[in-house]
Protein backbone atom coordinates (compact mmCIF):
# COMPACT_ATOMS: atom_id res chain seq x y z
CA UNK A 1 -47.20 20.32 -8.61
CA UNK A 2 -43.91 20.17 -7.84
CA UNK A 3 -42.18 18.00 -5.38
CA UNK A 4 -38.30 18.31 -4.26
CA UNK A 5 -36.71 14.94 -4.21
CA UNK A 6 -34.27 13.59 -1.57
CA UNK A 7 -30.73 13.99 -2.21
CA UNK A 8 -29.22 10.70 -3.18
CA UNK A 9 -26.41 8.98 -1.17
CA UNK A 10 -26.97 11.09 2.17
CA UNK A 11 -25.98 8.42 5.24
CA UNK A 12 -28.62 8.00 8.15
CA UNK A 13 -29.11 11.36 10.36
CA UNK A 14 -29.45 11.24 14.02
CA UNK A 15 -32.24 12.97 15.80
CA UNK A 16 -32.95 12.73 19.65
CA UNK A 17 -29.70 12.11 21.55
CA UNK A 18 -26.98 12.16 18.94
CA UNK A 19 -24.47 10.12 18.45
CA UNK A 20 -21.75 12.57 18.87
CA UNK A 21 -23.01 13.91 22.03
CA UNK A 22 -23.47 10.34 23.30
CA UNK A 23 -20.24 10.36 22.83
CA UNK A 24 -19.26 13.56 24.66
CA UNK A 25 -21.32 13.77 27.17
CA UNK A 26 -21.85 10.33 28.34
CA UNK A 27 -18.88 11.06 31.41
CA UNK A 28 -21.24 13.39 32.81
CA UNK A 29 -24.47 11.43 32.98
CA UNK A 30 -24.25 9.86 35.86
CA UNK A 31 -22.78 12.68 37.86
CA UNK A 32 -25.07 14.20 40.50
CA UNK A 33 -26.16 17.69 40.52
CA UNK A 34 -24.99 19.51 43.09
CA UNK A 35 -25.55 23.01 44.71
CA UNK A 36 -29.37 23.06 43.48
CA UNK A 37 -32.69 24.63 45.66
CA UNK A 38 -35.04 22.11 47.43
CA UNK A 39 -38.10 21.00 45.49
CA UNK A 40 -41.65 20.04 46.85
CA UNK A 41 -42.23 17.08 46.90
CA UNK A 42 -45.62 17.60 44.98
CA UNK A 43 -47.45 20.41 43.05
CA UNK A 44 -49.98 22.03 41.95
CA UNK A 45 -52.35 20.05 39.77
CA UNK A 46 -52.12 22.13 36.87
CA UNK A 47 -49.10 24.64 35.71
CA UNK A 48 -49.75 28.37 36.00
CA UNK A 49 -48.07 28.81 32.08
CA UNK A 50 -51.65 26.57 31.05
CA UNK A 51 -53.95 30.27 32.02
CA UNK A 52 -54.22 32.16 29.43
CA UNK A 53 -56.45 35.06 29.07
CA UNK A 54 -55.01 35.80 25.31
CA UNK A 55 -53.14 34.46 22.88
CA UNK A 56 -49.71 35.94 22.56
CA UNK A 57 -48.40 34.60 19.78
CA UNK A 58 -48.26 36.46 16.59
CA UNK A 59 -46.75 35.61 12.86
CA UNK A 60 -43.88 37.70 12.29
CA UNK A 61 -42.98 36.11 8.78
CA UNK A 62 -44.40 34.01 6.04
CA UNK A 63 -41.74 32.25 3.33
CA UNK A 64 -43.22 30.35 0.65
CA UNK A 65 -40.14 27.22 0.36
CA UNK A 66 -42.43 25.82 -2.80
CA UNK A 67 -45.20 25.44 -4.31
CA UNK A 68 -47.49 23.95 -1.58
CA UNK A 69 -44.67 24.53 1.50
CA UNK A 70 -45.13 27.49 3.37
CA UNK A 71 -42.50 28.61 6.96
CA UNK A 72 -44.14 30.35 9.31
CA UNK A 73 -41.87 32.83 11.65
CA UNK A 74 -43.85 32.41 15.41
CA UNK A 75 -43.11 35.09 18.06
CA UNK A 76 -44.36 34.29 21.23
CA UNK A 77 -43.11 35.22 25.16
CA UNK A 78 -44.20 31.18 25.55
CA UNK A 79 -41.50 29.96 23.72
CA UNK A 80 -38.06 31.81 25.44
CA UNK A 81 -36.86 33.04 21.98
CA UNK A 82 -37.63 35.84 19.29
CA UNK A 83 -39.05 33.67 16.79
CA UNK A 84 -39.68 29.69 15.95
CA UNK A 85 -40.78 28.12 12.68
CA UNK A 86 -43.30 26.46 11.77
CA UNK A 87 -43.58 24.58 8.14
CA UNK A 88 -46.77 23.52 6.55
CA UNK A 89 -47.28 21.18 3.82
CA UNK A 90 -50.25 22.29 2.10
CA UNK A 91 -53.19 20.63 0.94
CA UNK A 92 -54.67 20.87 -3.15
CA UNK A 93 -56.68 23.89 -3.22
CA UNK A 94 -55.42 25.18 -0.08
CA UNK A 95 -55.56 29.06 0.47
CA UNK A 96 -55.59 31.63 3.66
CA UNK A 97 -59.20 32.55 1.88
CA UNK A 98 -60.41 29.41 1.26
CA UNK A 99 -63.99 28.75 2.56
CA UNK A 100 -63.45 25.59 3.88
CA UNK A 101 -60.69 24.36 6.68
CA UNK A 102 -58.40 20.81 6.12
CA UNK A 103 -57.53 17.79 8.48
CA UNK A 104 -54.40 18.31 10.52
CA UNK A 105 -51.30 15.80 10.45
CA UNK A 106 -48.82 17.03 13.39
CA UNK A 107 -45.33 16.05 12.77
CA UNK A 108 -43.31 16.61 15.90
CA UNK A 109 -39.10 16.26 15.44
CA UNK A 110 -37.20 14.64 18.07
CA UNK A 111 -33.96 16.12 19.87
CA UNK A 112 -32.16 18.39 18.00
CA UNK A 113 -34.05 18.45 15.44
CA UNK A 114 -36.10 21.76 13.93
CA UNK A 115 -39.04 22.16 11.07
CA UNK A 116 -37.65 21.36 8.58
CA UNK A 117 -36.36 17.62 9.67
CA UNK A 118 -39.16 15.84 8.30
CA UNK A 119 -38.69 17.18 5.15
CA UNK A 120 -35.21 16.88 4.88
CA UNK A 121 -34.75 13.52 5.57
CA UNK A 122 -38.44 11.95 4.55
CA UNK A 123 -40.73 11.68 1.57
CA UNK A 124 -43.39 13.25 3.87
CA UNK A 125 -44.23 16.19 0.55
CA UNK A 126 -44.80 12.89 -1.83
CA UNK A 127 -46.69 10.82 1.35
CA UNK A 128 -48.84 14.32 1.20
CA UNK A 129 -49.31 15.25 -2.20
CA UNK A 130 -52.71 13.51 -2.51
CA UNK A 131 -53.81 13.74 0.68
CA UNK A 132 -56.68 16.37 1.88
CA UNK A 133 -54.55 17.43 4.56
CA UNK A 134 -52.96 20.14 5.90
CA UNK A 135 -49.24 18.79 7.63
CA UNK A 136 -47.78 20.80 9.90
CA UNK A 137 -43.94 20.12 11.31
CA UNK A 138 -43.18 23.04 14.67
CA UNK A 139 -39.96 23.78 15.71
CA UNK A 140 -39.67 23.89 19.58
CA UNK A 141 -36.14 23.44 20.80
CA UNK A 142 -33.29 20.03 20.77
CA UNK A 143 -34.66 19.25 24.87
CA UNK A 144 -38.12 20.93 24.93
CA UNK A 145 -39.54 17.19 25.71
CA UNK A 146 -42.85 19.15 24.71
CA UNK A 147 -43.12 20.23 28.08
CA UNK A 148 -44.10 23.42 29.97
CA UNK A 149 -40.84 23.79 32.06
CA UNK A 150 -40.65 23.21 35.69
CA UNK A 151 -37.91 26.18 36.79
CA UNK A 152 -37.50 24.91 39.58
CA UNK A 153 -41.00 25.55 40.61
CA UNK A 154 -41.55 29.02 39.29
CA UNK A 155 -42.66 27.81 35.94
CA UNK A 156 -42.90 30.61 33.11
CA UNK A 157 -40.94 29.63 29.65
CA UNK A 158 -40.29 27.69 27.91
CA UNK A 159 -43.51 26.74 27.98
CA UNK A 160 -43.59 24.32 24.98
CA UNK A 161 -46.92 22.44 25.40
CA UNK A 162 -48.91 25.48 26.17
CA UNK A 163 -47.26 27.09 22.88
CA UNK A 164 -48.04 24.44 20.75
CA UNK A 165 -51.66 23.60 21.80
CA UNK A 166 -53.04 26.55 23.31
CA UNK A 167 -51.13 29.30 20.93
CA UNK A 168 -49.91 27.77 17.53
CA UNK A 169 -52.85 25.25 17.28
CA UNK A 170 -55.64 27.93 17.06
CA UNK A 171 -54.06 30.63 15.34
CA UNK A 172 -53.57 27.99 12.48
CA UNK A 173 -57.37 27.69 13.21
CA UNK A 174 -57.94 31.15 12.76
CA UNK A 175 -55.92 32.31 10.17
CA UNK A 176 -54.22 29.43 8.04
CA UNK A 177 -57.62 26.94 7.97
CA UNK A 178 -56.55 24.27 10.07
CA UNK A 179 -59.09 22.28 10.68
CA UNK A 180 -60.31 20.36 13.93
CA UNK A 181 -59.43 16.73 12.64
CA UNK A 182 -55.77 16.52 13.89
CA UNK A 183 -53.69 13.30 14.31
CA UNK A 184 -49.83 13.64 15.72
CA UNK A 185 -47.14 11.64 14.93
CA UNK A 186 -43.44 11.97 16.20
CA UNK A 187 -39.70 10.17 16.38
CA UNK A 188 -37.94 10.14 19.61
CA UNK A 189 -38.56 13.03 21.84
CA UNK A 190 -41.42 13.81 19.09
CA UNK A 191 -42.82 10.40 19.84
CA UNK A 192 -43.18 11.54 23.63
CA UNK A 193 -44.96 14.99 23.06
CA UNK A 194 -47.29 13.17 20.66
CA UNK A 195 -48.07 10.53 23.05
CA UNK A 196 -48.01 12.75 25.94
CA UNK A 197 -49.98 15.41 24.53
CA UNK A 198 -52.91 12.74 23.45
CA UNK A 199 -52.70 11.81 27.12
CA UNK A 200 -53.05 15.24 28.31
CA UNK A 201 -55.70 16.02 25.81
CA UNK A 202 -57.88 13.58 25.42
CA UNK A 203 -59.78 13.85 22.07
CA UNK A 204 -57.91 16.71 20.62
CA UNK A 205 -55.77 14.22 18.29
CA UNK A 206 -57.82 11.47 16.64
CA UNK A 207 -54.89 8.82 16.48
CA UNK A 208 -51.55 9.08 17.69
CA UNK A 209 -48.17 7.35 16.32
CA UNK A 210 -45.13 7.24 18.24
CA UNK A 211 -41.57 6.21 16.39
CA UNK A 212 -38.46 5.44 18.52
CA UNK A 213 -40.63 7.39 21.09
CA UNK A 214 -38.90 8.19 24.64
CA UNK A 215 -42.31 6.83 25.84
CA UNK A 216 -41.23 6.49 29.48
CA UNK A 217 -39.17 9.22 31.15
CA UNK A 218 -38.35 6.81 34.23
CA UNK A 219 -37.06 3.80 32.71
CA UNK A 220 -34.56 2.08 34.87
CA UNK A 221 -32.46 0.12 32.69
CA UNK A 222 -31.88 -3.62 34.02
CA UNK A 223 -28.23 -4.33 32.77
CA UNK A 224 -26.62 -1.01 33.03
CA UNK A 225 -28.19 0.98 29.58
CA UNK A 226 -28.96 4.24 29.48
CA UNK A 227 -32.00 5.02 31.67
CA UNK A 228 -34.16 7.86 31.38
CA UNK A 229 -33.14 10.50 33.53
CA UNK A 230 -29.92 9.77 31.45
CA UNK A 231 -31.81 10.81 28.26
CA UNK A 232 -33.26 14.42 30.00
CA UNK A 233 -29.78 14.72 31.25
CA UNK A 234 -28.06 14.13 28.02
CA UNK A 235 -30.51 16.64 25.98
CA UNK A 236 -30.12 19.36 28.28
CA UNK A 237 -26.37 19.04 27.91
CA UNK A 238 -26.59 18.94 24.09
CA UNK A 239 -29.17 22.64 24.60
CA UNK A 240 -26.28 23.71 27.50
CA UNK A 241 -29.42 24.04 29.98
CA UNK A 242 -29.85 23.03 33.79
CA UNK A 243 -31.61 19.37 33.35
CA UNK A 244 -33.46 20.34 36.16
CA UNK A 245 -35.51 23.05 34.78
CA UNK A 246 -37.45 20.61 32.52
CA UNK A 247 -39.25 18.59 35.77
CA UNK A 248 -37.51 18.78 38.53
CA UNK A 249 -35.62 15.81 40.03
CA UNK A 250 -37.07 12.09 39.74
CA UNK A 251 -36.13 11.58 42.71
CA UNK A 252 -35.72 7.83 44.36
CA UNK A 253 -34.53 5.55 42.78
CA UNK A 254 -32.50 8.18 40.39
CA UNK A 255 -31.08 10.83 42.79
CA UNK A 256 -31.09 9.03 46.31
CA UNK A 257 -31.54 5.59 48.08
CA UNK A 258 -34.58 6.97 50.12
CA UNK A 259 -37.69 5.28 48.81
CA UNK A 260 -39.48 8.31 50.65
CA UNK A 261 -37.66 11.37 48.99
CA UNK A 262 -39.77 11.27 45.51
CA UNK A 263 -38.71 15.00 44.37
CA UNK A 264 -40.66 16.22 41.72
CA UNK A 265 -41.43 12.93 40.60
CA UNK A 266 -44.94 13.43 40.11
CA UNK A 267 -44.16 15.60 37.60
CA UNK A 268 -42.09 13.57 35.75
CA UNK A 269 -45.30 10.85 36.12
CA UNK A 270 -47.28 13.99 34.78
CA UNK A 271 -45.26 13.77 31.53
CA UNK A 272 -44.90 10.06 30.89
CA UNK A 273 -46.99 8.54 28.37
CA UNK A 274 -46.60 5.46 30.48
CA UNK A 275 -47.89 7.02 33.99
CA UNK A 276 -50.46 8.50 31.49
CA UNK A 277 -50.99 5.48 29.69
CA UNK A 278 -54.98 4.99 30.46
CA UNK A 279 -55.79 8.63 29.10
CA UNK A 280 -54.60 7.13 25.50
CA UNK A 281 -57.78 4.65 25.78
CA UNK A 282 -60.14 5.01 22.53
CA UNK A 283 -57.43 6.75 20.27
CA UNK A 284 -55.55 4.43 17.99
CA UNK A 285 -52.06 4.14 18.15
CA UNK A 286 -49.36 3.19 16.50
CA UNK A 287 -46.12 2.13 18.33
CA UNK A 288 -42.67 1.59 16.79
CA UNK A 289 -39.52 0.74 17.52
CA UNK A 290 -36.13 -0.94 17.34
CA UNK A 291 -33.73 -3.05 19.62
CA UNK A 292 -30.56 -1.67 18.75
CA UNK A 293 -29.06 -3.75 16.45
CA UNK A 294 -28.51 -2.13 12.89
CA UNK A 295 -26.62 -4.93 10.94
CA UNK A 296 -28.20 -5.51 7.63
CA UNK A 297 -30.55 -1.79 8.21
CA UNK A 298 -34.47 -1.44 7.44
CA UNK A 299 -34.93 -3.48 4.64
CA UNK A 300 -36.82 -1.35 3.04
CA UNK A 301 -36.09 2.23 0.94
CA UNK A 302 -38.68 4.69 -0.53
CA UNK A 303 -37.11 3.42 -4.16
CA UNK A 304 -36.94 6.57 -7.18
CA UNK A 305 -40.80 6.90 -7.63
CA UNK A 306 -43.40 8.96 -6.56
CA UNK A 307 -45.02 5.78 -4.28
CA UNK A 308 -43.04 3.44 -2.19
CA UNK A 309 -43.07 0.48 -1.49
CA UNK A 310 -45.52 -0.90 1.45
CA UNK A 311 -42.75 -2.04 4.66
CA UNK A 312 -43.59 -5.75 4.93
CA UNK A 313 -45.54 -7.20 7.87
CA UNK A 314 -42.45 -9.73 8.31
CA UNK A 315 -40.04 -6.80 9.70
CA UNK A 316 -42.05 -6.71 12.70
CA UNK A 317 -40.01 -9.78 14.57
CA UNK A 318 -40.93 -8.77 17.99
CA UNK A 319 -37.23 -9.32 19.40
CA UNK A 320 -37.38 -10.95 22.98
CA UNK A 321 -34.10 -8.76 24.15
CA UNK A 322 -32.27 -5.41 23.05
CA UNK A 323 -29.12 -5.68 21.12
CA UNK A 324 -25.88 -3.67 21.63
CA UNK A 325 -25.12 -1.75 18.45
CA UNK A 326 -26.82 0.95 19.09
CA UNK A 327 -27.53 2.18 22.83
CA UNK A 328 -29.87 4.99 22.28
CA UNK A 329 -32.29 2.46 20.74
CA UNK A 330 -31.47 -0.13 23.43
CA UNK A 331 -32.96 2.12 25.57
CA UNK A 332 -36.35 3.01 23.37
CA UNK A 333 -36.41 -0.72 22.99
CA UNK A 334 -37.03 -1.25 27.28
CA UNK A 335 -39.28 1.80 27.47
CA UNK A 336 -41.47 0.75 24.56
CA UNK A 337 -41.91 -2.75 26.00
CA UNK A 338 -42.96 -1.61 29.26
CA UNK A 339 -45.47 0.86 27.86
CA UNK A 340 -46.31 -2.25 25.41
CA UNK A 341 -47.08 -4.06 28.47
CA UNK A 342 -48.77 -1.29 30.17
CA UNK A 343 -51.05 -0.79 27.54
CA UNK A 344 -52.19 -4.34 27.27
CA UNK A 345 -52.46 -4.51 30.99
CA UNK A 346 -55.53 -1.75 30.59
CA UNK A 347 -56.97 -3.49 27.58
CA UNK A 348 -56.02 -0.72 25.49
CA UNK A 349 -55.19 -1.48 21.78
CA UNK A 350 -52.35 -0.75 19.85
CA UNK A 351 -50.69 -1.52 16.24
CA UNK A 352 -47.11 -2.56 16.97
CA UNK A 353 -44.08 -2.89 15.22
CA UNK A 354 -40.83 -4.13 17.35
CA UNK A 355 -38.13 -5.08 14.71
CA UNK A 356 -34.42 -5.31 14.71
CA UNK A 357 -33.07 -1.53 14.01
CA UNK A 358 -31.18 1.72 15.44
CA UNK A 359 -32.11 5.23 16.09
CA UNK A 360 -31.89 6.38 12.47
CA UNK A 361 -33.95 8.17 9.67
CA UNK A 362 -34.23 5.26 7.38
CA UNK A 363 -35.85 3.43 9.92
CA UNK A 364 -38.76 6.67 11.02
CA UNK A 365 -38.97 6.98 7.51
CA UNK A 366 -40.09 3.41 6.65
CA UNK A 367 -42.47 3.45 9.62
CA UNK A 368 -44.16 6.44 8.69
CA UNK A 369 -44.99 5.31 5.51
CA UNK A 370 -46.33 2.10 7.66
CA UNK A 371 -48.25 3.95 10.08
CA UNK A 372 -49.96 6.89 7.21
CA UNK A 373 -52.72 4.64 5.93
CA UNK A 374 -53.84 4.64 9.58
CA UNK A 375 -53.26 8.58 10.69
CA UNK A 376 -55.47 9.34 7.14
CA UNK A 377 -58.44 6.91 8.12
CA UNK A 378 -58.37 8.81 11.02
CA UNK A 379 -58.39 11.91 9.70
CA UNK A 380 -60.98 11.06 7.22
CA UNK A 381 -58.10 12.32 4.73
């Protein structure tokens, strides 16, 4: 087999809120929207884009990248564009044909990002190679927050959740022998959809690992951090989309001093692993994150061999406050510890791993390699 090896010397990469459009954008953050319909206050308990008579999507183009990495070109009305991709890693003996199907590994990129992140700036083909799995990385959009889209009430696309569960999920069933056994994992805005769909779908993933996740949509910063409306705002700048379409407004304490005047809030709630925190009971989970400081980096590096090195226990130092350097993982740091806390409040289990660190590859990468062993008991893989 052969396996593509990381380009040497290529700095850290970004991926949910950049640090260029932190940059940009952060003037407009806090500015109110202005101009905008009336929302219910509530809604309906389920979305209309979740009914579904058929499936629309279709494959519209298969490229082999290498010997066991095949891109997938996915048209579907769902998604609000004429194609998105889809790469699989495949498994040893893996074949449209084959008589058996494979344990699923869902790879979910944060903001920004696309399919091919994870294999651009990971080791995920090596992590692979002898695993009996089947990995697959989708491509939604840089603010999908793996959400079917509010639009202002009228709903339609992007309907990301209902594209990725309910139309790419079983036609890699069908016709690329995905098997049944799925784990997710995801980094930033990846770590919410794979948290939040777990939530929303309870025993369709058999564990569930979250890195840098944006875990809790309505974090309030204490000391005047990013809080996260900011972060929905923010993304939908970076995509040049009305924030608002995603879910609405959050409401009070975010868009008014009216403790009555909750907006769409409940939507929000809908899509916050924390809100949704006691549907994650009996999966395992793995939680990581950092507290913004980024002096001395991971620690750790993958190293020039086919195997890496296991991330030591002694990174995880639990900081007991954020740091500065870094204020997109200042802000992971406080929503992580609240769902930390939320989680242990309902009894429910977790492996975590608070360290010092920023919102950077090196640092996904090194937990991902932490986290594997766990998604492949799972998986049985």
């Amino acid at each position: 087999m052969r396996l593509r090896r990381l380009p040497r010397g290529r700095g850290p990469r970004r991926a949910g809120w950049t640090g260029l459009a932190l940059a940009l954008l952060l003037p407009f953050l806090a500015v109110p929207a202005t101009g905008q319909p009336a929302y219910a206050a509530d809604g309906p308990a389920s979305d209309p884009a979740r009914s579904q008579t058929r499936n629309p999507a279709r494959v519209v183009a298969e490229v082999p990248v290498g010997d066991r990495m095949l891109d997938l070109g996915i048209a579907s009305p769902t998604t609000d564009a004429p194609v998105k991709w889809v790469r699989l890693l495949l498994p040893k003996g893996w074949s449209k044909n084959a008589s058996r199907t494979w344990p699923v590994l869902w790879l979910l990129h944060g903001g920004g990002g696309n399919h091919k992140d994870w294999t651009a700036n990971t080791h995920v083909e090596q992590l692979a190679a002898d695993r009996d799995v089947l990995v697959v990385m989708p491509e939604t959009s840089g603010c999908s927050s793996y959400s079917n889209w509010y639009n202002g009430g009228k709903w339609g696309s992007p309907a990301w959740e209902t594209y990725l569960l309910d139309e790419l999920r079983p036609l890699l069933e069908r016709d690329y022998r995905a098997g049944t056994a799925r784990a997710v994992a995801g980094l930033s805005m990846g770590g919410l959809g794979a948290l939040k769909f777990t939530a929303a779908r309870p025993g369709m993933f058999r564990a569930a690992a979250s890195y840098s996740g944006a875990v809790h949509p309505l974090y309030r910063s204490p000391d005047g951090g990013f809080s996260g409306p900011d972060a929905v705002k923010l993304g939908a700048l970076t995509c040049l989309v009305d924030w608002k379409r995603l879910w609405g407004k959050p409401g009070y304490p975010f868009d008014t001093d009216d403790p009555a005047d909750l907006r769409q809030q409940w939507l929000w709630k809908r899509n916050s692993p924390l809100e949704q925190a006691a549907s994650l009971r009996g999966t395992p989970l793995y939680l990581s994150y950092g507290d913004g400081t980024t002096d001395g980096g991971p620690g750790w590096s993958w190293g020039d061999g086919d195997r890496p090195p296991a991330p030591s226990p002694a990174r995880c130092t639990d900081p007991p406050v954020h740091g500065t350097q870094d204020p997109v993982e200042r802000t992971v740091y406080g929503m992580n510890q609240e769902l930390r806390g939320k989680l242990a409040q309902l009894g429910i289990p977790a492996t975590v791993c608070a360290s010092k660190g920023g919102h950077t590859w090196p640092y996904w990468e090194r937990e991902l390699v932490a986290s594997f062993p766990m998604l492949m008991r799972a998986l049985g893989a």
